[in-house]
Protein backbone atom coordinates (compact mmCIF):
# COMPACT_ATOMS: atom_id res chain seq x y z
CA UNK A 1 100.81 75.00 101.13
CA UNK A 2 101.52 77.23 98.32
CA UNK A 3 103.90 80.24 98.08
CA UNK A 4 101.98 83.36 99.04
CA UNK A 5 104.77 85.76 98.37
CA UNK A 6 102.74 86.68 95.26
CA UNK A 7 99.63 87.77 96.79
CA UNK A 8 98.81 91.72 97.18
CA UNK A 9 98.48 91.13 100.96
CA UNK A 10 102.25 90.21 101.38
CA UNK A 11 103.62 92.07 98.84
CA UNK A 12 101.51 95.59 100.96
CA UNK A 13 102.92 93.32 104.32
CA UNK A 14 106.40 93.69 103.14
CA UNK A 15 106.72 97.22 102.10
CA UNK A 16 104.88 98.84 104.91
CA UNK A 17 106.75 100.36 107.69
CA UNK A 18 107.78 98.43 111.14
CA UNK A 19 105.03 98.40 113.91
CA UNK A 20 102.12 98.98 110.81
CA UNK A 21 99.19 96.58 109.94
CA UNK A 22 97.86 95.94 107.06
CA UNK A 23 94.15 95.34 106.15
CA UNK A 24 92.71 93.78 103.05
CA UNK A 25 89.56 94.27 101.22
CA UNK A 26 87.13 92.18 102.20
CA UNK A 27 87.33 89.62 98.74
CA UNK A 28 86.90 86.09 98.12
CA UNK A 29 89.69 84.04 99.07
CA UNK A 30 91.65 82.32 95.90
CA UNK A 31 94.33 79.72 95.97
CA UNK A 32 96.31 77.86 93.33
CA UNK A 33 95.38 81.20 91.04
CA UNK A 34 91.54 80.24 91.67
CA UNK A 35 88.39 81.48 93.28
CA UNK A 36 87.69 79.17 95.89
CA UNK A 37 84.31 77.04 95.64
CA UNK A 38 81.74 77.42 97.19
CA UNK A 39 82.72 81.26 97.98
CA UNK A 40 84.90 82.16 100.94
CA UNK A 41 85.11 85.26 101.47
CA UNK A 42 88.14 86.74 103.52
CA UNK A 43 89.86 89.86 105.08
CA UNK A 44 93.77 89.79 105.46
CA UNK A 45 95.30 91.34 108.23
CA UNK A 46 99.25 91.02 107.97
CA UNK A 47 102.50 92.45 109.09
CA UNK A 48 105.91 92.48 109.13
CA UNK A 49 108.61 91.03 111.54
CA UNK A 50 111.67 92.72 112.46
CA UNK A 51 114.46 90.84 114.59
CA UNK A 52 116.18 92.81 117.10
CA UNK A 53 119.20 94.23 114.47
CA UNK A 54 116.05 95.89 112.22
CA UNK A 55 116.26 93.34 109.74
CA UNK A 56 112.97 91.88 107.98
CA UNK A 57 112.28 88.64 109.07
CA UNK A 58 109.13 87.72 107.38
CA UNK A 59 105.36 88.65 107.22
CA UNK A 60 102.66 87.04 109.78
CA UNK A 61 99.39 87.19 108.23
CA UNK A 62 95.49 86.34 109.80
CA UNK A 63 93.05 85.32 107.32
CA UNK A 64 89.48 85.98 108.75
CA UNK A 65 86.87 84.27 106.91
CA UNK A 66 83.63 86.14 106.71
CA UNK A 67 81.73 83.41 106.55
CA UNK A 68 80.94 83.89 110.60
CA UNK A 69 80.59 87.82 109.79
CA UNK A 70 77.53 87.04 107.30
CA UNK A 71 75.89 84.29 109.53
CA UNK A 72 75.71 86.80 112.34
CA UNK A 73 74.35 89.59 110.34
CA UNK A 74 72.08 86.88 108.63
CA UNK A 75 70.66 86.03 111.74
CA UNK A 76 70.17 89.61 113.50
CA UNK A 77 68.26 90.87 110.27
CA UNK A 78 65.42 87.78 111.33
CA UNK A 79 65.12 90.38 114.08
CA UNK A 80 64.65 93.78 112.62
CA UNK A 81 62.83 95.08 109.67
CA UNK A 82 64.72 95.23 106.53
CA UNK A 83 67.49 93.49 104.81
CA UNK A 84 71.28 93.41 105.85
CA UNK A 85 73.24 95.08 102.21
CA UNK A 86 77.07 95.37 102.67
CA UNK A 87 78.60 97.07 99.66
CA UNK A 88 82.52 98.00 99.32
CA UNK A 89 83.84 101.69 98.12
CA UNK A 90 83.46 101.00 94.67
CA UNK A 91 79.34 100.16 95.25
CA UNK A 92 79.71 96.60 94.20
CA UNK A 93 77.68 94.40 96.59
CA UNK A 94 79.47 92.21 99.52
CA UNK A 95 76.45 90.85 100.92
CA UNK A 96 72.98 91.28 98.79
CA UNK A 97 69.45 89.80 99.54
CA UNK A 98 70.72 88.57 95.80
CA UNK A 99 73.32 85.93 96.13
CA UNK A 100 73.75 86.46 92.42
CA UNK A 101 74.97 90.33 92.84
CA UNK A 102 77.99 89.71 95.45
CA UNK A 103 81.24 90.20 94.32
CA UNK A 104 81.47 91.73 90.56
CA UNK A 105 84.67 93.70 91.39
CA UNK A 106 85.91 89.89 91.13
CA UNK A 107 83.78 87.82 89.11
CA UNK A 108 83.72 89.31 85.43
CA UNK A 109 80.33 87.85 84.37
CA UNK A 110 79.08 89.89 87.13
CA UNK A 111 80.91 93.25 86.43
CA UNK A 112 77.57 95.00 86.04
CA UNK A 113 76.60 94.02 89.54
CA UNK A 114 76.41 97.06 91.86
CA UNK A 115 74.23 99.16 93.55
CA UNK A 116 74.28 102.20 91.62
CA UNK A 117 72.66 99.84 88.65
């Protein structure tokens, strides 16, 4: 398993103060400095863990895969009229009737990808 002491999640994990959580973006998970293929996309939640003298002992981290978050909004919109659109702060698409449009705050060649255009 690599080193994760790199990533943005435990670098925000280590800094924040005792008894906090921290919660990732919902992104596409990378490892070995590359997007995973096929797409996985992920949300971090992590924290960090204090022994009884105060003193940092390490992060834990939870990596829940969205995968199981799109299947069951997939399968609810076969139920309702409409499409299911999940877009983050920025207005680049999560989840688009549009495979193609998902995840241009990450993917360069897809920069121009968001709802707003």
């Amino acid at each position: 398993m690599p080193n994760k002491a790199d990533r943005n999640y435990f670098k925000t994990a280590i800094a924040i103060p005792r008894n906090s959580i921290y919660i990732s973006a919902f992104d596409l998970n990378q490892e070995w400095g590359k997007i995973d293929r096929p797409f996985k996309a992920s949300i971090r939640l992590a924290a960090p863990i204090y022994n009884s003298q105060n003193k940092l002992q390490g992060i834990v981290a939870i990596t829940y895969m969205g995968e199981h978050l799109d299947r069951q909004l997939t399968q609810k919109s076969y139920t309702t009229l409409g499409q299911v659109m999940i877009l983050n702060r920025s207005g680049y698409w999560l989840i688009s009737p549009e495979p193609e449009q998902e995840w241009g705050f990450i993917l360069p060649q897809r920069r121009q990808q968001t709802f707003e255009r």
